[in-house]
Protein backbone atom coordinates (compact mmCIF):
# COMPACT_ATOMS: atom_id res chain seq x y z
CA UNK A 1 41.71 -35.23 -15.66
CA UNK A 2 39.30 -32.88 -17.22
CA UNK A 3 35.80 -32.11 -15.82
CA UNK A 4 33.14 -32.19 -17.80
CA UNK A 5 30.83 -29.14 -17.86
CA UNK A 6 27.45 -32.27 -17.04
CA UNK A 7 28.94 -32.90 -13.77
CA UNK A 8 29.46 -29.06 -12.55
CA UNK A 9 27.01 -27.56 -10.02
CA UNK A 10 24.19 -25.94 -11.34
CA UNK A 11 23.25 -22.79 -9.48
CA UNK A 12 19.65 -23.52 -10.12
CA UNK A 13 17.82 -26.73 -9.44
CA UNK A 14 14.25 -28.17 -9.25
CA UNK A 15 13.34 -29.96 -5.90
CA UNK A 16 9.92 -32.02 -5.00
CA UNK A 17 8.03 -29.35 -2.43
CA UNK A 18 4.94 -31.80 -2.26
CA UNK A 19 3.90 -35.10 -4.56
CA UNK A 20 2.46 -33.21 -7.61
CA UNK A 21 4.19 -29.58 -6.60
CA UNK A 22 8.45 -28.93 -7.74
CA UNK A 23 10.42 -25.66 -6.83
CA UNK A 24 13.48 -24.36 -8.45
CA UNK A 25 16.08 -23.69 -5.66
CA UNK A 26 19.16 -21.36 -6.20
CA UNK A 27 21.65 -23.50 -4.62
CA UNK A 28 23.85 -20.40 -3.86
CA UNK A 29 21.16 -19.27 -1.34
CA UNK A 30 19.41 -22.69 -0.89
CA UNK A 31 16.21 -20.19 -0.98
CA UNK A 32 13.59 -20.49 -3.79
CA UNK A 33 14.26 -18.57 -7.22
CA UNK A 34 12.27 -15.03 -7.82
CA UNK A 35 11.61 -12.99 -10.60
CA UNK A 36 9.53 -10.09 -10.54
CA UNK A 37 8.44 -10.67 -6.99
CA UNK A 38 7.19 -14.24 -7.33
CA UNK A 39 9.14 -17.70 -6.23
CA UNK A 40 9.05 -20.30 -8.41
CA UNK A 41 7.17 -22.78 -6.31
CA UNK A 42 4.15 -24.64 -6.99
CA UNK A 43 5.18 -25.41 -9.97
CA UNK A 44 4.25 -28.48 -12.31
CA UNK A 45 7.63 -31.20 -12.64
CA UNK A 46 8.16 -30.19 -16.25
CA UNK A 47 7.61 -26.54 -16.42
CA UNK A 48 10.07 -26.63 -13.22
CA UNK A 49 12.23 -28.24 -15.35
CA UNK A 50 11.92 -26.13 -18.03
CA UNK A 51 12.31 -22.83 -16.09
CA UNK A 52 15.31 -24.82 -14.26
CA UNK A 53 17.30 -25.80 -17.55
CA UNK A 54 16.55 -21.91 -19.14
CA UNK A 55 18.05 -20.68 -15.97
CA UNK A 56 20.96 -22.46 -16.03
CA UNK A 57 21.72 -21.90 -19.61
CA UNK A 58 21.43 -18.33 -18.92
CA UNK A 59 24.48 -18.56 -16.68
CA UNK A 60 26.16 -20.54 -18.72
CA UNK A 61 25.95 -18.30 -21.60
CA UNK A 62 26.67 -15.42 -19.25
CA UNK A 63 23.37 -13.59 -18.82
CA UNK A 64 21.59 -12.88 -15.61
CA UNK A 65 18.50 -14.74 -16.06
CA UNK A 66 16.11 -13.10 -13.37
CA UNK A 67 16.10 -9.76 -15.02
């Protein structure tokens, strides 16, 4: 049975902080994502999704994508 590469763990996710405010979570750490000193929190739903996906695809493709 093969696994397909949807259903695998993403290191980085967006999570609800507050109604209107989403965070992007490394899921290694469970702490909230940084780059250049500032957490991705606060954020709106789509550009946490955004930032999220771009992440993810980074890792994927074997970058780092905080740097």
């Amino acid at each position: 049975m093969g696994c397909d590469r949807s259903e695998e763990l993403k290191r980085y996710e967006a999570r609800r902080e507050t109604p209107h405010r989403w965070m992007i979570v490394d899921t290694l750490t469970s702490l909230p994502a940084a780059s250049n000193g500032r957490d991705f929190t606060g954020l709106s739903m789509q550009d946490a999704r955004d930032i999220t996906d771009e992440l993810n695809r980074s890792i994927a493709q074997g970058r780092d994508p905080l740097i």
